[in-house]
PDB file of N, CA and C in Angstrom:
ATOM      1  N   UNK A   1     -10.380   8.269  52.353  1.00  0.00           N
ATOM      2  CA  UNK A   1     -11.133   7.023  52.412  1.00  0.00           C
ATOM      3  C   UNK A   1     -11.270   6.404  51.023  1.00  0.00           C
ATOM      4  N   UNK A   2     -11.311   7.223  50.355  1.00  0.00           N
ATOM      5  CA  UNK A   2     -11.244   7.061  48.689  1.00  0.00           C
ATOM      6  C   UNK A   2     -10.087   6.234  47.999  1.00  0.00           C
ATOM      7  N   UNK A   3      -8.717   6.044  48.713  1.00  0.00           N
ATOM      8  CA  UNK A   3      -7.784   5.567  48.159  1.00  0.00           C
ATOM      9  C   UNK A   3      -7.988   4.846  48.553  1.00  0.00           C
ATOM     10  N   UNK A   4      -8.278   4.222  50.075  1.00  0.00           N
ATOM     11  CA  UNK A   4      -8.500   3.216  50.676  1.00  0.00           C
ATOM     12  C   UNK A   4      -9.501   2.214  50.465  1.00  0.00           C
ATOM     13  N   UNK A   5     -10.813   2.304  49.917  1.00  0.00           N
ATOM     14  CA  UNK A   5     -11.310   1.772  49.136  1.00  0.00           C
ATOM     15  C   UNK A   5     -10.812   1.200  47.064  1.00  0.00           C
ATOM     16  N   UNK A   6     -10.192   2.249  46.981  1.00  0.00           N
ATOM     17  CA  UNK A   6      -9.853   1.810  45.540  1.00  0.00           C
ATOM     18  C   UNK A   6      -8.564   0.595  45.744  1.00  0.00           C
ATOM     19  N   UNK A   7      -8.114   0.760  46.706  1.00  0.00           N
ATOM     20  CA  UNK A   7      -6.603  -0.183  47.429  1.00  0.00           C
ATOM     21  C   UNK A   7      -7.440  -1.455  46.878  1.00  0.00           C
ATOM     22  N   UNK A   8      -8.153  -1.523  47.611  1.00  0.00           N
ATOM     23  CA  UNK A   8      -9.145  -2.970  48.237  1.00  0.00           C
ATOM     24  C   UNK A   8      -9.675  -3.371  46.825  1.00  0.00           C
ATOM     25  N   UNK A   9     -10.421  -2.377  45.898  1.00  0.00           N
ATOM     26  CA  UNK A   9     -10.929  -2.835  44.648  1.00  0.00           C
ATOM     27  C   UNK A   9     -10.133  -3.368  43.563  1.00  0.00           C
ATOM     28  N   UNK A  10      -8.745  -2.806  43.808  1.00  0.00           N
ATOM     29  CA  UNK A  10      -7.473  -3.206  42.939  1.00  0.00           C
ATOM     30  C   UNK A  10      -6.947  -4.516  43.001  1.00  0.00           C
ATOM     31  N   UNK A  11      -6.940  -4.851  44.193  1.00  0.00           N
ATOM     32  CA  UNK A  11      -6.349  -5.735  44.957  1.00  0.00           C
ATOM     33  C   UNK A  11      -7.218  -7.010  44.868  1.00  0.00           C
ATOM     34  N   UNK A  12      -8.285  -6.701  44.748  1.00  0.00           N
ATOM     35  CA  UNK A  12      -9.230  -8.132  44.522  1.00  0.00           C
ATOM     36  C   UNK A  12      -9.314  -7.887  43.115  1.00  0.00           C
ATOM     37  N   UNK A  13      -9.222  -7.143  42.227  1.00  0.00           N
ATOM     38  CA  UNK A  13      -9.177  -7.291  40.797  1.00  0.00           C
ATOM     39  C   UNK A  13      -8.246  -8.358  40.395  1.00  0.00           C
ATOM     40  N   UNK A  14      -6.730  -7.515  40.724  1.00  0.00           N
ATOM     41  CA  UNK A  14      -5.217  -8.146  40.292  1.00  0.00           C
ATOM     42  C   UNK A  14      -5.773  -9.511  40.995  1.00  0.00           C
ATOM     43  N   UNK A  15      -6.515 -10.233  42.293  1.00  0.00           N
ATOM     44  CA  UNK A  15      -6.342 -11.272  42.537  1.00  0.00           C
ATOM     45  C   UNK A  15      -7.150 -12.239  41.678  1.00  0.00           C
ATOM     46  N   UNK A  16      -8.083 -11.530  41.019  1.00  0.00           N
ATOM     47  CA  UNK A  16      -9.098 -12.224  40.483  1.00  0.00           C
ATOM     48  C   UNK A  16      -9.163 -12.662  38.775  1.00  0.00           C
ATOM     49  N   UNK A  17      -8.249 -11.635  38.153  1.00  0.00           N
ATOM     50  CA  UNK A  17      -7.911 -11.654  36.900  1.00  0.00           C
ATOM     51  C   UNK A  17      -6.126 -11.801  36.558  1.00  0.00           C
ATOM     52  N   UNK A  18      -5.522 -11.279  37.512  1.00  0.00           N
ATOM     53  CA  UNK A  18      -4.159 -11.212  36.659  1.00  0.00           C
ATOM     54  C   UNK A  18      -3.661 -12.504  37.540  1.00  0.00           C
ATOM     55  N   UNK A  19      -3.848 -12.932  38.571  1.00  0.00           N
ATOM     56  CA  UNK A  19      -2.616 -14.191  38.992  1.00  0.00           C
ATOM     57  C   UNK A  19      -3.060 -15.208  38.206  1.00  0.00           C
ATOM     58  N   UNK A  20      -1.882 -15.885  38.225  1.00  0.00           N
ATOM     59  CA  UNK A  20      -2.042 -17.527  37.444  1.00  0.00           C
ATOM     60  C   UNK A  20      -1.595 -18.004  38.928  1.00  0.00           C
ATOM     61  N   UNK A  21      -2.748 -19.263  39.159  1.00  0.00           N
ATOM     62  CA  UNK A  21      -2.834 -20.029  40.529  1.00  0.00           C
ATOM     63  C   UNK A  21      -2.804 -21.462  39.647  1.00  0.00           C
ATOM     64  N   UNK A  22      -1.720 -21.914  40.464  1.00  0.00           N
ATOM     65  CA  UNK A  22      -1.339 -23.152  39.755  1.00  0.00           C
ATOM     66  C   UNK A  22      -2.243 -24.210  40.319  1.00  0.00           C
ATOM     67  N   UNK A  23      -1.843 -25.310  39.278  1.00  0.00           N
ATOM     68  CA  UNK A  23      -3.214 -26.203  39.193  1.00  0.00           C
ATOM     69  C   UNK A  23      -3.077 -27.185  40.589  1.00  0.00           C
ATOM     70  N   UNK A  24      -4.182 -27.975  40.590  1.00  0.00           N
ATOM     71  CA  UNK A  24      -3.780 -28.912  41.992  1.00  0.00           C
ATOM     72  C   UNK A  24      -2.414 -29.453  42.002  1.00  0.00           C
ATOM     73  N   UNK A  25      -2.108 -30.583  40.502  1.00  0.00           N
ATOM     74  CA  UNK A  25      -1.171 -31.463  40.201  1.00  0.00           C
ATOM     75  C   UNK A  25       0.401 -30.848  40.695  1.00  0.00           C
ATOM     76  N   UNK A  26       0.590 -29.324  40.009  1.00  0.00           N
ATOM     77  CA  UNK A  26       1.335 -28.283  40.264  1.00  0.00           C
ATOM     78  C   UNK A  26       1.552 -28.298  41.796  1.00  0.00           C
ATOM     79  N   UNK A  27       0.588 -27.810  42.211  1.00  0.00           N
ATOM     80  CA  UNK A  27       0.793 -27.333  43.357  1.00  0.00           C
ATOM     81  C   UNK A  27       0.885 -29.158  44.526  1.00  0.00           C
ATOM     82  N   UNK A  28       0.308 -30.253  44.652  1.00  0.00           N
ATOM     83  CA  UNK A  28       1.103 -31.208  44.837  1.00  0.00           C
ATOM     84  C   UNK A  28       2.636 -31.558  44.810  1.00  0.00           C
ATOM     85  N   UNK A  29       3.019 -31.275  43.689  1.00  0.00           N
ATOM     86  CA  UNK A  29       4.495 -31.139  43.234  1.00  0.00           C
ATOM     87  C   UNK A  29       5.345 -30.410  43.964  1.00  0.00           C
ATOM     88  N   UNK A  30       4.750 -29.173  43.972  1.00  0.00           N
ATOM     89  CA  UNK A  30       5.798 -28.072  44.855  1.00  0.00           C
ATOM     90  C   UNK A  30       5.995 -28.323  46.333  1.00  0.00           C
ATOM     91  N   UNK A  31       4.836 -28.962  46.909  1.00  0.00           N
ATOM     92  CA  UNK A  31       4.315 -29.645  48.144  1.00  0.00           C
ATOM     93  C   UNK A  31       5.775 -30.563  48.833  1.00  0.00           C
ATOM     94  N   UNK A  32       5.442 -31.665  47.790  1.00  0.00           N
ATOM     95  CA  UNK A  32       6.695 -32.949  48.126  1.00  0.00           C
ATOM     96  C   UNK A  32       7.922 -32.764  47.271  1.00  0.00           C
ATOM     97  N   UNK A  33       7.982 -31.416  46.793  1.00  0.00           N
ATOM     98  CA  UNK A  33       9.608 -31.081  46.413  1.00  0.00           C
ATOM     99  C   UNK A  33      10.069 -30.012  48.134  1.00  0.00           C
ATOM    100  N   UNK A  34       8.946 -29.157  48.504  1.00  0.00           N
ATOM    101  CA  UNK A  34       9.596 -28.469  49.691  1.00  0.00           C
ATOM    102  C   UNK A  34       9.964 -29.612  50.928  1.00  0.00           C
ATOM    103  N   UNK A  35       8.919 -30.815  51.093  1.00  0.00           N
ATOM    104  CA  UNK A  35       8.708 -31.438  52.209  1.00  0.00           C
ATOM    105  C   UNK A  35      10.190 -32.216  51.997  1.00  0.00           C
ATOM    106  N   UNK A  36      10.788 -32.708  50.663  1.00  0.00           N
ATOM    107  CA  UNK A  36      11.704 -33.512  50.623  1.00  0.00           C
ATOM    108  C   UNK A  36      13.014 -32.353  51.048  1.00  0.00           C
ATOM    109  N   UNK A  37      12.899 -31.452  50.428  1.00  0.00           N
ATOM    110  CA  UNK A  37      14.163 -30.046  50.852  1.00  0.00           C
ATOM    111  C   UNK A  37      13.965 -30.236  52.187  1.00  0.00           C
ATOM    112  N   UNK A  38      13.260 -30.028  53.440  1.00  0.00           N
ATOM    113  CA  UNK A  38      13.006 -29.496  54.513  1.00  0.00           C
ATOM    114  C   UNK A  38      12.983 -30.973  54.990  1.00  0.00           C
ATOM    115  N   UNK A  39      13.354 -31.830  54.779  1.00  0.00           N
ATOM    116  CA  UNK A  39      13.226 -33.303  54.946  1.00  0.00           C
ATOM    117  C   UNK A  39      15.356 -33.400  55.046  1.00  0.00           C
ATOM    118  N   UNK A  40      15.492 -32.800  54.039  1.00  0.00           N
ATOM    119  CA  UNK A  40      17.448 -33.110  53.739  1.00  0.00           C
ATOM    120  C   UNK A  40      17.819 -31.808  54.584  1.00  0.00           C
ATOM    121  N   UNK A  41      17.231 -31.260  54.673  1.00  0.00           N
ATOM    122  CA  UNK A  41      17.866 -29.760  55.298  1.00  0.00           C
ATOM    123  C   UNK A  41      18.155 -29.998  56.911  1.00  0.00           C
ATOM    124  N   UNK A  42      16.920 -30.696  57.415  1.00  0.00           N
ATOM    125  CA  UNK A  42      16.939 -31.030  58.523  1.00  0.00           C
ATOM    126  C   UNK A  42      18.064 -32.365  59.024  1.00  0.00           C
ATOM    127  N   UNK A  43      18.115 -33.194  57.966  1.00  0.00           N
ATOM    128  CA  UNK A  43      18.950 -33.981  58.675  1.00  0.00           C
ATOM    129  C   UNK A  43      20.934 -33.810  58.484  1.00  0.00           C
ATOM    130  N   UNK A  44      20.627 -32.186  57.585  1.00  0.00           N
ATOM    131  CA  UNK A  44      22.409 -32.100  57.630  1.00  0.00           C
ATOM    132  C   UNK A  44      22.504 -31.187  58.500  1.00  0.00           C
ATOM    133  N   UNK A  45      21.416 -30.689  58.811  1.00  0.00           N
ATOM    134  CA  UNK A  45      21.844 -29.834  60.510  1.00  0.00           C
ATOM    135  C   UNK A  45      21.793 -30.619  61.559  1.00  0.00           C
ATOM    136  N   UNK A  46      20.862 -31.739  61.471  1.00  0.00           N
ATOM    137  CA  UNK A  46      21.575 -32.809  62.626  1.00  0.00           C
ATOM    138  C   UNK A  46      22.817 -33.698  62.366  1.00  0.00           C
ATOM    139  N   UNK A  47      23.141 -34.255  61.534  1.00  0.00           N
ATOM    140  CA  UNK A  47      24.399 -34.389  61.277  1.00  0.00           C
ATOM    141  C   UNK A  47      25.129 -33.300  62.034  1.00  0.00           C
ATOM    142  N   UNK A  48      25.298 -31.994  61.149  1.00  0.00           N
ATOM    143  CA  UNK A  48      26.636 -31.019  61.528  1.00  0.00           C
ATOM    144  C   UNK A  48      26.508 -30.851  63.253  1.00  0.00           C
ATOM    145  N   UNK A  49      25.562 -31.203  63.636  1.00  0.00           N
ATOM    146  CA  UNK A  49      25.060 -30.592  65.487  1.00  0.00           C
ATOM    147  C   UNK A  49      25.593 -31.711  66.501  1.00  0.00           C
ATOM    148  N   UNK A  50      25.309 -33.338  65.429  1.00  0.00           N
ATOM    149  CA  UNK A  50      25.621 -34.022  66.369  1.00  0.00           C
ATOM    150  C   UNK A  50      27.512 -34.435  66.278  1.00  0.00           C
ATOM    151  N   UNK A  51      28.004 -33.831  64.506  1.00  0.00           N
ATOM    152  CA  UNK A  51      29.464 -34.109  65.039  1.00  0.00           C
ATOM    153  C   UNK A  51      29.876 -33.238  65.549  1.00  0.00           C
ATOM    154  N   UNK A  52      29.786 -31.948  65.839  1.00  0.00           N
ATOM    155  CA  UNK A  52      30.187 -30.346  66.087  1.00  0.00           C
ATOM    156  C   UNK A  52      30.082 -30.920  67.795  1.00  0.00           C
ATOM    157  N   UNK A  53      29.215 -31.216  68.273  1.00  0.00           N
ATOM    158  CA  UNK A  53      29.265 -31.949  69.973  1.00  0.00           C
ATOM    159  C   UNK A  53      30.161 -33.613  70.191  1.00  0.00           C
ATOM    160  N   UNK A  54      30.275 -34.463  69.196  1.00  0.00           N
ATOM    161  CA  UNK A  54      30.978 -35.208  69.895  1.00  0.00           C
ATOM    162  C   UNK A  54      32.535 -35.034  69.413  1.00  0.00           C
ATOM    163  N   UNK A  55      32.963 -33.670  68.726  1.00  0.00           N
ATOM    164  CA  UNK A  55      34.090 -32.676  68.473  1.00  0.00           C
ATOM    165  C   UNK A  55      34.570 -32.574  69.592  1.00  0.00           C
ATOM    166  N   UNK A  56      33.644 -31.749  70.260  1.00  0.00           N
ATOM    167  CA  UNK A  56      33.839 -30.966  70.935  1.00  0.00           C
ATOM    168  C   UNK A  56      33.975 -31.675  72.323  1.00  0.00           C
ATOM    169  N   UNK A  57      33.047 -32.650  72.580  1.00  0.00           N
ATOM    170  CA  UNK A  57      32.896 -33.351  73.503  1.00  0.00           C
ATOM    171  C   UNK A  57      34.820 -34.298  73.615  1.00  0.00           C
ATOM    172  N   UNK A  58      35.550 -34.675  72.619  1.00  0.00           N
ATOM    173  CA  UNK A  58      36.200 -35.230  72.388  1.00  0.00           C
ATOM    174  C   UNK A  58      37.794 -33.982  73.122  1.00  0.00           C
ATOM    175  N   UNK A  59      37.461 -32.782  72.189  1.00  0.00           N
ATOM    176  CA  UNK A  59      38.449 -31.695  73.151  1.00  0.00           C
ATOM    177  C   UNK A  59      38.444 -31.239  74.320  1.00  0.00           C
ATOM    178  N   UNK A  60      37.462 -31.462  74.737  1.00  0.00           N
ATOM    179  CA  UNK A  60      36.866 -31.251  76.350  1.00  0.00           C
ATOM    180  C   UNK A  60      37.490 -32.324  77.098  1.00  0.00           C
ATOM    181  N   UNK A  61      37.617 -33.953  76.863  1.00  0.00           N
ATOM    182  CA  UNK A  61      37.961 -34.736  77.414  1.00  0.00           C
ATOM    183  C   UNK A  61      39.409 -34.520  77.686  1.00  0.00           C
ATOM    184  N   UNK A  62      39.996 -34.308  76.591  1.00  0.00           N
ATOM    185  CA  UNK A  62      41.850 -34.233  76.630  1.00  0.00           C
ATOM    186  C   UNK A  62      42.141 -32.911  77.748  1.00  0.00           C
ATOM    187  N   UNK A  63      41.767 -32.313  77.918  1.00  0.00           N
ATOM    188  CA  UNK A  63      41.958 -31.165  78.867  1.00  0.00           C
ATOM    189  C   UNK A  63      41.213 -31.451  80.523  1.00  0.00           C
ATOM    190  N   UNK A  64      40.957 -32.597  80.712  1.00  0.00           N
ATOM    191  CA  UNK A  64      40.659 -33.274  82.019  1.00  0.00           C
ATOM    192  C   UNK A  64      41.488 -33.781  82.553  1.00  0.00           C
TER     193      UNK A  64
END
């Protein structure tokens, strides 16, 4: 029970003294740099999804 308590005392120490928690401005930044990634990411997988189907849709026809 002893380790298990010292776990917990460590653990809120390291959280309380050793992290560097970035500032609001920082952390804004990182915000609308992921949203813009996950913003382009999303639309080259719709791109690749919607030519990969009218590909495909196109080889499907010739074999009718």
């Amino acid at each position: 029970m002893n380790k298990v308590s010292n776990y917990f005392k460590e653990s809120y120490q390291e959280l309380v003294e050793k992290v560097t928690w970035p500032t609001w401005s920082q952390l804004q930044q990182s915000t609308v740099i992921v949203l813009v990634a996950t913003v382009l990411i999303t639309a080259l997988v719709w791109v690749m999804d919607f030519a990969s189907s009218q590909i495909l849709k196109l080889v499907y026809s010739l074999f009718k």
